[in-house]
PDB file of N, CA and C in Angstrom:
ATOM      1  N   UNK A   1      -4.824 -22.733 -15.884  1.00  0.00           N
ATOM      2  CA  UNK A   1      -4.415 -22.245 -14.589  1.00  0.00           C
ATOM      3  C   UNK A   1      -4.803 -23.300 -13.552  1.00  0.00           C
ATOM      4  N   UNK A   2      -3.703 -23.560 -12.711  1.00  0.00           N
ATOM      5  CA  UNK A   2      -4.154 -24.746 -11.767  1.00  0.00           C
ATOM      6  C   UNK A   2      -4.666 -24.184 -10.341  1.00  0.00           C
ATOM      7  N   UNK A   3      -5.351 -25.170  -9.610  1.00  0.00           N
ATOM      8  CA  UNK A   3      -5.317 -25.106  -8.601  1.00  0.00           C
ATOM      9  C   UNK A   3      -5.024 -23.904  -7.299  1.00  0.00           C
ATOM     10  N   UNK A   4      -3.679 -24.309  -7.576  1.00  0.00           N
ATOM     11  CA  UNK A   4      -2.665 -23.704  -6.764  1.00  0.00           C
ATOM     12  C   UNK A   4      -2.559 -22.072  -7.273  1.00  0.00           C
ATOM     13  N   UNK A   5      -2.408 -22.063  -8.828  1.00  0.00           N
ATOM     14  CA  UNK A   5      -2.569 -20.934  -9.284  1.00  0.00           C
ATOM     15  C   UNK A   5      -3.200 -19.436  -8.734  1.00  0.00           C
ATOM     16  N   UNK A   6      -4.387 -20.147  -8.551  1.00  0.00           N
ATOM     17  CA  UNK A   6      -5.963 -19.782  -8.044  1.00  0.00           C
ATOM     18  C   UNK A   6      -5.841 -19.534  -6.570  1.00  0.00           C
ATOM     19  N   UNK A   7      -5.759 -20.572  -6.053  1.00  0.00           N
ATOM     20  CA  UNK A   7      -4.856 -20.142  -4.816  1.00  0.00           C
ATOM     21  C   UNK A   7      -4.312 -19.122  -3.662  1.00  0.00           C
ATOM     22  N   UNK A   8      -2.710 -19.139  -4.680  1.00  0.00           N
ATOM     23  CA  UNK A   8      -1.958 -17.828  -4.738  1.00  0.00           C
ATOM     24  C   UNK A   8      -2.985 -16.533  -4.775  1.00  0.00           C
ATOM     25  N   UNK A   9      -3.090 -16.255  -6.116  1.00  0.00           N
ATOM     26  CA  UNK A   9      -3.802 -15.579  -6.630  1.00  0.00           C
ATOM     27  C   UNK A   9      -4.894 -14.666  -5.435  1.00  0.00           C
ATOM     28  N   UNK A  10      -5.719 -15.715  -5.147  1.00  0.00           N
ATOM     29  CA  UNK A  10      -6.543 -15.487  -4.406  1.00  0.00           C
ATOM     30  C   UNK A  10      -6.117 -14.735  -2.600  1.00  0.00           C
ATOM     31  N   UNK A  11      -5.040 -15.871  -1.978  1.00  0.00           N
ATOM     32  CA  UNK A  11      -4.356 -15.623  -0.920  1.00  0.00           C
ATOM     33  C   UNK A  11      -3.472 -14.104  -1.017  1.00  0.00           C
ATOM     34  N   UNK A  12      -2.878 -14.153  -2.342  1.00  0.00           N
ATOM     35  CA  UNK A  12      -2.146 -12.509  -2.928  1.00  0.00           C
ATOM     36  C   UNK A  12      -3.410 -11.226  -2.765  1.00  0.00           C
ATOM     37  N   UNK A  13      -4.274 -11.138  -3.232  1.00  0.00           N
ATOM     38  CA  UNK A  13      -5.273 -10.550  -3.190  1.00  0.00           C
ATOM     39  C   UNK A  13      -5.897 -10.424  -1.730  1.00  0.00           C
ATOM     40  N   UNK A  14      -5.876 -10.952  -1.150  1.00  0.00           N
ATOM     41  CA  UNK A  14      -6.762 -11.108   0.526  1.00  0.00           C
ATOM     42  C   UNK A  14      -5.376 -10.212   1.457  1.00  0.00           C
ATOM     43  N   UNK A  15      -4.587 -11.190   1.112  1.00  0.00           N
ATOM     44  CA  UNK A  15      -3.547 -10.630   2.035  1.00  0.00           C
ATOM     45  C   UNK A  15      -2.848  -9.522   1.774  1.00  0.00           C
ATOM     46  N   UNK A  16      -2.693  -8.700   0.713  1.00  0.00           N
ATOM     47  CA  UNK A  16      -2.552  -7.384  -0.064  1.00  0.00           C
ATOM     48  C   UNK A  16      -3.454  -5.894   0.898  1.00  0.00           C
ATOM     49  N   UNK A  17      -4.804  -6.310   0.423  1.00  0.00           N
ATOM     50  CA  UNK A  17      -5.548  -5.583   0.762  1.00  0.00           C
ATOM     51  C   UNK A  17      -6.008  -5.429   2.809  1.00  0.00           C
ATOM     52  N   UNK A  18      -5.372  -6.948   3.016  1.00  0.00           N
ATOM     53  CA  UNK A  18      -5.457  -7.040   4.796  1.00  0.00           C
ATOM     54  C   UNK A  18      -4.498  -6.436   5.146  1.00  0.00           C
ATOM     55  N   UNK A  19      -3.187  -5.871   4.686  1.00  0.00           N
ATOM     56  CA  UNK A  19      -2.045  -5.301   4.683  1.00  0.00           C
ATOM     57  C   UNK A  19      -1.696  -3.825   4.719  1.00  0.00           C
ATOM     58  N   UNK A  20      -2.294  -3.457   4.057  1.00  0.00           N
ATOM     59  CA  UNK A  20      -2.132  -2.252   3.498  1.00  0.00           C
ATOM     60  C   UNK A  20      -2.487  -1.528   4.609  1.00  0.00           C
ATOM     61  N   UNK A  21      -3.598  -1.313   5.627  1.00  0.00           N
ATOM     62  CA  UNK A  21      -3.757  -0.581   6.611  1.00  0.00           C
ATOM     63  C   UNK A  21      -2.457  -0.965   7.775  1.00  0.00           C
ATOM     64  N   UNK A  22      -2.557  -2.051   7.561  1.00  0.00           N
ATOM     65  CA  UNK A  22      -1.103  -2.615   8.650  1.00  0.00           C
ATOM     66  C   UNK A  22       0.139  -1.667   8.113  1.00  0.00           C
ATOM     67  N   UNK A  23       0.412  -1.932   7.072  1.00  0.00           N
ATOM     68  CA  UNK A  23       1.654  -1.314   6.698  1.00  0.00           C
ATOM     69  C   UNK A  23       2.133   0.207   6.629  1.00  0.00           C
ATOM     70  N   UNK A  24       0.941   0.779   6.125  1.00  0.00           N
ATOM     71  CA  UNK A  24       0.742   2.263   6.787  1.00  0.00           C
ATOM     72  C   UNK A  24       0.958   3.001   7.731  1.00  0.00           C
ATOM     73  N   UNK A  25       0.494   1.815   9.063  1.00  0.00           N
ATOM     74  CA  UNK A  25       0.782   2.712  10.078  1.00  0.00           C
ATOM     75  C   UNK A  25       1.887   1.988  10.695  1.00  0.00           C
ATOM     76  N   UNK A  26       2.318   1.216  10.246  1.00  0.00           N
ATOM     77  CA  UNK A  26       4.096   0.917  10.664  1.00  0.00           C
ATOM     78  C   UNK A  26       5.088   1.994  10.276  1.00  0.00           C
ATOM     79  N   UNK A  27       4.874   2.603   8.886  1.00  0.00           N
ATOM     80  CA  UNK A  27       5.792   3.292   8.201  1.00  0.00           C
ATOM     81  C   UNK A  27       5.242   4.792   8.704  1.00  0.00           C
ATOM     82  N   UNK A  28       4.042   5.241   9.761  1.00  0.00           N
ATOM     83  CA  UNK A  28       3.595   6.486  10.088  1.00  0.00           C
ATOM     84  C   UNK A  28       2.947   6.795   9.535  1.00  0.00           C
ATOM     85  N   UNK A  29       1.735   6.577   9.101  1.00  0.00           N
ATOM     86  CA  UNK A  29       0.339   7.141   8.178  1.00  0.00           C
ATOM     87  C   UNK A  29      -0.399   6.533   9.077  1.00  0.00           C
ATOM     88  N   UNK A  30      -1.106   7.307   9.768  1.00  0.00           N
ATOM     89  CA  UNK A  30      -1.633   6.760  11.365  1.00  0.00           C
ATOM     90  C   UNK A  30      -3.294   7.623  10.994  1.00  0.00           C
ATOM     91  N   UNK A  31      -4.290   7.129  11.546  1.00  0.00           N
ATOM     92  CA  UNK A  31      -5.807   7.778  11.578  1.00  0.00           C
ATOM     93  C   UNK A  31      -5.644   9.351  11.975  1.00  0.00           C
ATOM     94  N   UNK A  32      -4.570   9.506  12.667  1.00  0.00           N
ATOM     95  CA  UNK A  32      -4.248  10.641  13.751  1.00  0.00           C
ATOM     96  C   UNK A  32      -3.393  11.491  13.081  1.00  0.00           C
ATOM     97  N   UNK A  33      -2.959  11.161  11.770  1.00  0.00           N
ATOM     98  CA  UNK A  33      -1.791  12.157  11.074  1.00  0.00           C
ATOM     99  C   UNK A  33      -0.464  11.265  11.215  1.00  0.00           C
ATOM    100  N   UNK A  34       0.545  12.021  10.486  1.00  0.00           N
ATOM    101  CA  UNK A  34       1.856  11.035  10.495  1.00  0.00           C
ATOM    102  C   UNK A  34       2.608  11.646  11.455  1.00  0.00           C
ATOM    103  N   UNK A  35       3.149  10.274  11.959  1.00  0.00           N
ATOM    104  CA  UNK A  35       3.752  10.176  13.308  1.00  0.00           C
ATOM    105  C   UNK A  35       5.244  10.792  13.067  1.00  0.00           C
ATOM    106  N   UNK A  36       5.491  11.267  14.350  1.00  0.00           N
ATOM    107  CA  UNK A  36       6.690  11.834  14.344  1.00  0.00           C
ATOM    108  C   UNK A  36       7.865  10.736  14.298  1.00  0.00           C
ATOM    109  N   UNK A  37       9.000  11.402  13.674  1.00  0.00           N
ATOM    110  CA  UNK A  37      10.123  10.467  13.334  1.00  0.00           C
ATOM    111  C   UNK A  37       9.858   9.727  12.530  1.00  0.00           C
ATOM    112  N   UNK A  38       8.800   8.903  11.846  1.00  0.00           N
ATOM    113  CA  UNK A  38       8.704   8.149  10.821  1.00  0.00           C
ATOM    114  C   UNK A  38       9.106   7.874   9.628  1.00  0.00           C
ATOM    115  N   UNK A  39       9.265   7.390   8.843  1.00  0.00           N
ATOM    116  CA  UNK A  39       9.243   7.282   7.340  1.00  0.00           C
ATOM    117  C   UNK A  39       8.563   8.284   6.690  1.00  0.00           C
ATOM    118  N   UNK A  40       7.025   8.184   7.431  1.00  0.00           N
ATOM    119  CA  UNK A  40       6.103   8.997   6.615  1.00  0.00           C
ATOM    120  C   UNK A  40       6.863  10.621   6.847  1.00  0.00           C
ATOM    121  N   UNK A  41       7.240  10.387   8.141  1.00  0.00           N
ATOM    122  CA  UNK A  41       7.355  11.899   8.655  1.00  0.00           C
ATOM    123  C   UNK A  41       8.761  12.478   7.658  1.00  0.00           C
ATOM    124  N   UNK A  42       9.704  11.999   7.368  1.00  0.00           N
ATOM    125  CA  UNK A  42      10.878  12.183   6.595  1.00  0.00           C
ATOM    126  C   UNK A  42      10.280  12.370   5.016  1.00  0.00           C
ATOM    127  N   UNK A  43       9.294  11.451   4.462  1.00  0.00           N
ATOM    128  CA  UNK A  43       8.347  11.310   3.314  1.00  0.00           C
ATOM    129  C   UNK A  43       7.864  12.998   2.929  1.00  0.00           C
ATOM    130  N   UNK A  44       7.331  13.182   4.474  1.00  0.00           N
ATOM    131  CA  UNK A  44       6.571  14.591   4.539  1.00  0.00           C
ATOM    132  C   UNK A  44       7.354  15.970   4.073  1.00  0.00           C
ATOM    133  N   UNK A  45       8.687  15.855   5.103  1.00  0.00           N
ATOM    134  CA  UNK A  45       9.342  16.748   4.988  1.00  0.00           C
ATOM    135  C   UNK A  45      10.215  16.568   3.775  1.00  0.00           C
ATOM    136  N   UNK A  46      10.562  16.024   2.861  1.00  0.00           N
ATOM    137  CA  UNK A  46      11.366  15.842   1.583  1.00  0.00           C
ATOM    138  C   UNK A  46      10.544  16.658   0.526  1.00  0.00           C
ATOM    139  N   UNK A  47       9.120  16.075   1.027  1.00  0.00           N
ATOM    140  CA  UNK A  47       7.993  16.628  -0.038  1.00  0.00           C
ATOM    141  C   UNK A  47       7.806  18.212  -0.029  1.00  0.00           C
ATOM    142  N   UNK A  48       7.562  18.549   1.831  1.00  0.00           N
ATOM    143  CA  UNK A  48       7.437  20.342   1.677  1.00  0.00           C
ATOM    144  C   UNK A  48       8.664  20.841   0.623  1.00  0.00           C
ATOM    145  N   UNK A  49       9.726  20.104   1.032  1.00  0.00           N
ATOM    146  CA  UNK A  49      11.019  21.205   0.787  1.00  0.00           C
ATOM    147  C   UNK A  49      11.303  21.452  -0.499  1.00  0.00           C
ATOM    148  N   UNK A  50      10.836  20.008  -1.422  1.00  0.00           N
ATOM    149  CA  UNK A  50      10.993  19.846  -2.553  1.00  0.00           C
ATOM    150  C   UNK A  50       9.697  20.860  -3.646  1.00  0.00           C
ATOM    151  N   UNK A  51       8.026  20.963  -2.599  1.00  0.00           N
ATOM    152  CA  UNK A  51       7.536  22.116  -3.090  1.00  0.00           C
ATOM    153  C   UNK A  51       7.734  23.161  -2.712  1.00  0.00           C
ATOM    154  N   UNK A  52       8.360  23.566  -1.662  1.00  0.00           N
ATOM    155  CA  UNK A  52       9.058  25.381  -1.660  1.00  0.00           C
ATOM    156  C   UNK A  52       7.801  25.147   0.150  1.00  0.00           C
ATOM    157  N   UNK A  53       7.738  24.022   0.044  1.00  0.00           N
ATOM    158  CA  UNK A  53       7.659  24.517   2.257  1.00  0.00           C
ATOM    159  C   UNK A  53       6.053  24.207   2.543  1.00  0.00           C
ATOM    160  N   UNK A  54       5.339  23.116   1.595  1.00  0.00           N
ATOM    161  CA  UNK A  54       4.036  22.719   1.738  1.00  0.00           C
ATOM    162  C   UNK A  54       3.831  21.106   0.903  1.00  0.00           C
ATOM    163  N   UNK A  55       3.275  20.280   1.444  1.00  0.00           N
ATOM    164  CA  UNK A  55       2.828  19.014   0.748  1.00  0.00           C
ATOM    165  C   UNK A  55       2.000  19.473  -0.491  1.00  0.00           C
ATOM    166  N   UNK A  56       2.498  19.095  -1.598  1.00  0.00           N
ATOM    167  CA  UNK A  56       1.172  19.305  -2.638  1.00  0.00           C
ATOM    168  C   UNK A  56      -0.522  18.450  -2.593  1.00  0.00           C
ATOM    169  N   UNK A  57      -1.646  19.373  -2.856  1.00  0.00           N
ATOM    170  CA  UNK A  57      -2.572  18.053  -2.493  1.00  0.00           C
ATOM    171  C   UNK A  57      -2.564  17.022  -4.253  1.00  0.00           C
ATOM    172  N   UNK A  58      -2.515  16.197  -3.808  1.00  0.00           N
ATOM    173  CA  UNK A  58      -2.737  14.986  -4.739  1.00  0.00           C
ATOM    174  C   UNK A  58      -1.041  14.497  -4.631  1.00  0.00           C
ATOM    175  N   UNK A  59      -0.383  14.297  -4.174  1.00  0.00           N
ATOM    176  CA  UNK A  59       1.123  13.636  -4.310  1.00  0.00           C
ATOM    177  C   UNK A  59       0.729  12.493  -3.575  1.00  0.00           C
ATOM    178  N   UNK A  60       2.316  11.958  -3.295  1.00  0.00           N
ATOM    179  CA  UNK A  60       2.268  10.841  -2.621  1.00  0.00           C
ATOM    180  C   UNK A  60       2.177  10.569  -1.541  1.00  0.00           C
ATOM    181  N   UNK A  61       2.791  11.884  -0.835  1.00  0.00           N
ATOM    182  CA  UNK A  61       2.733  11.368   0.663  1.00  0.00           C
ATOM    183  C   UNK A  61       1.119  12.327   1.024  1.00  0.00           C
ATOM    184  N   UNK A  62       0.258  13.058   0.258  1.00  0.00           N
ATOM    185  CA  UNK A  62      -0.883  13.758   0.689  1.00  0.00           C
ATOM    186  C   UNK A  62      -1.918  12.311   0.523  1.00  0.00           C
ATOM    187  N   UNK A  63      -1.698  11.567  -0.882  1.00  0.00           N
ATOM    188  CA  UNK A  63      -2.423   9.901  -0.724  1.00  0.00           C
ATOM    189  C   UNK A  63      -2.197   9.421  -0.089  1.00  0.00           C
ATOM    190  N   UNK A  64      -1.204   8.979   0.329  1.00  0.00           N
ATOM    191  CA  UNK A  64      -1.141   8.047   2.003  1.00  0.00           C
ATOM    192  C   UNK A  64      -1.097   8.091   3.051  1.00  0.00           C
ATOM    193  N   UNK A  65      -1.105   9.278   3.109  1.00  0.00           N
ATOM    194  CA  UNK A  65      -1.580   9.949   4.566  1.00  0.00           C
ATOM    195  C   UNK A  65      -3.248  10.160   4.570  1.00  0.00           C
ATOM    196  N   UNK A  66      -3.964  10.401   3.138  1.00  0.00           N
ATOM    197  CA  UNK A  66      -5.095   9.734   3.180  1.00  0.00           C
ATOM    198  C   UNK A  66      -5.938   8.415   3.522  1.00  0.00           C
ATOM    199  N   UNK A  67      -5.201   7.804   3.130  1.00  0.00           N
ATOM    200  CA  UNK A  67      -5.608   6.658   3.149  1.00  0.00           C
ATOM    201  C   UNK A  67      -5.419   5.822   4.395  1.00  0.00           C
ATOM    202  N   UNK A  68      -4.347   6.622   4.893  1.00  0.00           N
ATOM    203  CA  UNK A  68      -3.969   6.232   6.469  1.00  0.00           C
ATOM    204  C   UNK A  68      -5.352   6.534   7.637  1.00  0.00           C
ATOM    205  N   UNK A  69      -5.161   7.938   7.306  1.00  0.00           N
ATOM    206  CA  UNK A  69      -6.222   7.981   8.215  1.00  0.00           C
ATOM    207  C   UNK A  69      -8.080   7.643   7.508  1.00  0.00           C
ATOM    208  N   UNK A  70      -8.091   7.649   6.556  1.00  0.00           N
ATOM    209  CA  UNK A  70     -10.045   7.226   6.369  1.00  0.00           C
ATOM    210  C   UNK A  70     -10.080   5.702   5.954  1.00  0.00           C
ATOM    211  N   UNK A  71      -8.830   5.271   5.476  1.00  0.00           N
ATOM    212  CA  UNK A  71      -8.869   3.579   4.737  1.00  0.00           C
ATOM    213  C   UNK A  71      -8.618   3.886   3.109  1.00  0.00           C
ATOM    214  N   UNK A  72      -9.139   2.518   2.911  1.00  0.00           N
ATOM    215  CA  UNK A  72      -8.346   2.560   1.384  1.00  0.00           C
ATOM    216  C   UNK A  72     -10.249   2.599   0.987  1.00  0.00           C
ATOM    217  N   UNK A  73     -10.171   3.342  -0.459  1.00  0.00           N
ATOM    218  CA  UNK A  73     -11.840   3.722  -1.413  1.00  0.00           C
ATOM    219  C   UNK A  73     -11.880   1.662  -2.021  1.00  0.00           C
ATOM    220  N   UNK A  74     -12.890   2.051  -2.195  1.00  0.00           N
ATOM    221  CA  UNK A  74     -13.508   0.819  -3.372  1.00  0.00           C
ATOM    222  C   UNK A  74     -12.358   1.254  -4.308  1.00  0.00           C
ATOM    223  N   UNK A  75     -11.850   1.943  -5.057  1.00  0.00           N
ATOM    224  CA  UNK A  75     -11.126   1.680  -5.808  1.00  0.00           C
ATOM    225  C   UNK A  75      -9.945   1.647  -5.997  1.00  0.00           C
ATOM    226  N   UNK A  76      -9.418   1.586  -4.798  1.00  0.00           N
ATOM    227  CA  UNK A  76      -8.205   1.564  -3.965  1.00  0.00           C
ATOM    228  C   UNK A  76      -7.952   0.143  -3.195  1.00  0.00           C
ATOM    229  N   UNK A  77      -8.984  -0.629  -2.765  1.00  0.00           N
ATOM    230  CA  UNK A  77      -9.165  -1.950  -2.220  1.00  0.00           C
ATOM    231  C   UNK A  77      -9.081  -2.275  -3.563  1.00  0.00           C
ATOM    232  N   UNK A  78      -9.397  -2.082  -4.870  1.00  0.00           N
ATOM    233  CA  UNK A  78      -9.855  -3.203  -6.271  1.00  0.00           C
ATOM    234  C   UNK A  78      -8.184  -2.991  -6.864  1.00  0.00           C
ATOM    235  N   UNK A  79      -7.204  -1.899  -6.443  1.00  0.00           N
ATOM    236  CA  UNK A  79      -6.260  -1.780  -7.443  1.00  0.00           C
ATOM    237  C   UNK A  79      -5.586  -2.564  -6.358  1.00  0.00           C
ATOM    238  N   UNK A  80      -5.077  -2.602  -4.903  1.00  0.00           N
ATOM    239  CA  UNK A  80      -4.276  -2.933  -4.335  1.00  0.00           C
ATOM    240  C   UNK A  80      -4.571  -5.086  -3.991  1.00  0.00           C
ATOM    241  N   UNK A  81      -5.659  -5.361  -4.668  1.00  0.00           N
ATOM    242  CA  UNK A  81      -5.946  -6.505  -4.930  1.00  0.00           C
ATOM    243  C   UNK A  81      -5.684  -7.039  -5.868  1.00  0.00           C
ATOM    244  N   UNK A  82      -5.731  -5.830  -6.745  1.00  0.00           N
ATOM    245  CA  UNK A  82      -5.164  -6.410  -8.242  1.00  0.00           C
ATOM    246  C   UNK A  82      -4.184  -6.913  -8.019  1.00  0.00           C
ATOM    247  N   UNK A  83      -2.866  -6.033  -7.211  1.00  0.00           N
ATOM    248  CA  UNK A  83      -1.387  -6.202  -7.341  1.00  0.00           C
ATOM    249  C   UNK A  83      -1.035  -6.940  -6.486  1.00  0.00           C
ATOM    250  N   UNK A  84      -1.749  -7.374  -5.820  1.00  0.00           N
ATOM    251  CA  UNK A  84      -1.739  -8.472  -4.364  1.00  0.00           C
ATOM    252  C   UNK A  84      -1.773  -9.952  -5.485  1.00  0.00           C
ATOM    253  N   UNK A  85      -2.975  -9.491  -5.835  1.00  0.00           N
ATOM    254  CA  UNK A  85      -3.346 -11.560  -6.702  1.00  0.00           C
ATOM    255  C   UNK A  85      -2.016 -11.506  -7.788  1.00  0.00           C
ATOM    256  N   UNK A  86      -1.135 -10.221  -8.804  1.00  0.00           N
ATOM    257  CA  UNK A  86      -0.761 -10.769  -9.603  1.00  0.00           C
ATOM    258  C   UNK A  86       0.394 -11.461  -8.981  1.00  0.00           C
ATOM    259  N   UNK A  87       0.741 -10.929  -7.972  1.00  0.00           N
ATOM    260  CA  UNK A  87       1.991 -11.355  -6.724  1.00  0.00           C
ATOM    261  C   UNK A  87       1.695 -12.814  -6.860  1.00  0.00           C
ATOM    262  N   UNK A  88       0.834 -12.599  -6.359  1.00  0.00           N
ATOM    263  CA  UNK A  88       0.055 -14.099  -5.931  1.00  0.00           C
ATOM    264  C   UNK A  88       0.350 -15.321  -6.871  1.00  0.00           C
ATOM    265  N   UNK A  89      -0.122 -15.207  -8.321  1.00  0.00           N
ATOM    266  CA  UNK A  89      -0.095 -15.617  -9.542  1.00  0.00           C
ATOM    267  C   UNK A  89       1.542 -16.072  -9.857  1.00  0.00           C
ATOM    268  N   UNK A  90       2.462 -14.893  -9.798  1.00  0.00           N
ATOM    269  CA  UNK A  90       3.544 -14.982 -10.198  1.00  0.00           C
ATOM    270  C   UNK A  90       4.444 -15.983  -9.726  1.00  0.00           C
ATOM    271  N   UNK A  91       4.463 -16.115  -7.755  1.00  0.00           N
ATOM    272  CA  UNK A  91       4.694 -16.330  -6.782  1.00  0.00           C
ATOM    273  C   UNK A  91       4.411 -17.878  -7.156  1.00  0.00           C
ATOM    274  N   UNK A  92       3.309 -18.137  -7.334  1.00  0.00           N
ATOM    275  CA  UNK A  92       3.059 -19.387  -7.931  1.00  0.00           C
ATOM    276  C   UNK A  92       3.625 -20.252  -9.166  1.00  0.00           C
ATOM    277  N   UNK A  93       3.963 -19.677 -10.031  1.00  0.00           N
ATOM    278  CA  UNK A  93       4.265 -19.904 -10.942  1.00  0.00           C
ATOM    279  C   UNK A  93       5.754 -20.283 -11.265  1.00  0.00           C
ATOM    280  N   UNK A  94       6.374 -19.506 -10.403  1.00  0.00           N
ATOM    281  CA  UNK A  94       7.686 -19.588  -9.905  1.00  0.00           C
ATOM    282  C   UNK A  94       8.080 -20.477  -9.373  1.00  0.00           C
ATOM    283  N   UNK A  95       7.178 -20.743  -8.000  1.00  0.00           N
ATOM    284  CA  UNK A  95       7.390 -22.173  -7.489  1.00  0.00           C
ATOM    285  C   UNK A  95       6.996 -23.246  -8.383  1.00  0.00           C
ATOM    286  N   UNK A  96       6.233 -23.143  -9.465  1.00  0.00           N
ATOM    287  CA  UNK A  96       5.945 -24.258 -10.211  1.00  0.00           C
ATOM    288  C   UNK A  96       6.961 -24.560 -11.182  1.00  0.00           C
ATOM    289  N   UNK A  97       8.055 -23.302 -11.296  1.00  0.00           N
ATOM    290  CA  UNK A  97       9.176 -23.672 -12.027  1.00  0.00           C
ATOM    291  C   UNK A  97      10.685 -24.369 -11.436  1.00  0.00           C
ATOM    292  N   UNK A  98      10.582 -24.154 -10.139  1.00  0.00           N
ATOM    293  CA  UNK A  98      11.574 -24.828  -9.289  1.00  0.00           C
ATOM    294  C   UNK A  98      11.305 -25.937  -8.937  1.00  0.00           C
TER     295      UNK A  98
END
């Protein structure tokens, strides 16, 4: 693994996990609850309707609306780093093939 590899890798991982609170509350997963009109907010309502008129707890939009408002856990920063560096890795590798 070169250099550059490492790199990536590394830059994928940093910038993954620096992201993720950014991106959240672009798409409406806000500290404050999800914002009206949003993604999240359309997210929300697909989800009641689809359980009969309530978010289930543990789905998808009840996790990221978690995570919106308290942050991402230790093991939530370690998975979304994971998938940040393999980006990273790949991203690299790619360019090393062009």
């Amino acid at each position: 693994m070169g250099l550059l590899t490492v790199a990536a890798a590394v830059a994928g991982a940093g910038g993954a996990v620096a992201a993720a609170p950014l991106v959240l509350t672009a798409v409406g997963f806000t500290a404050t609850g999800i914002a009206a009109g949003s993604i999240a907010s359309s997210m929300m309502a697909s989800a009641a309707v689809a359980n009969g008129g309530g978010v289930a707890a543990g789905s998808l939009v009840a996790l990221l609306q978690s995570v919106g408002a308290a942050g991402l856990s230790a093991g939530g920063t370690a998975a979304v780093a994971s998938v940040g560096g393999t980006v990273g890795t790949a991203a690299a590798w790619i360019a090393a093939l062009v």
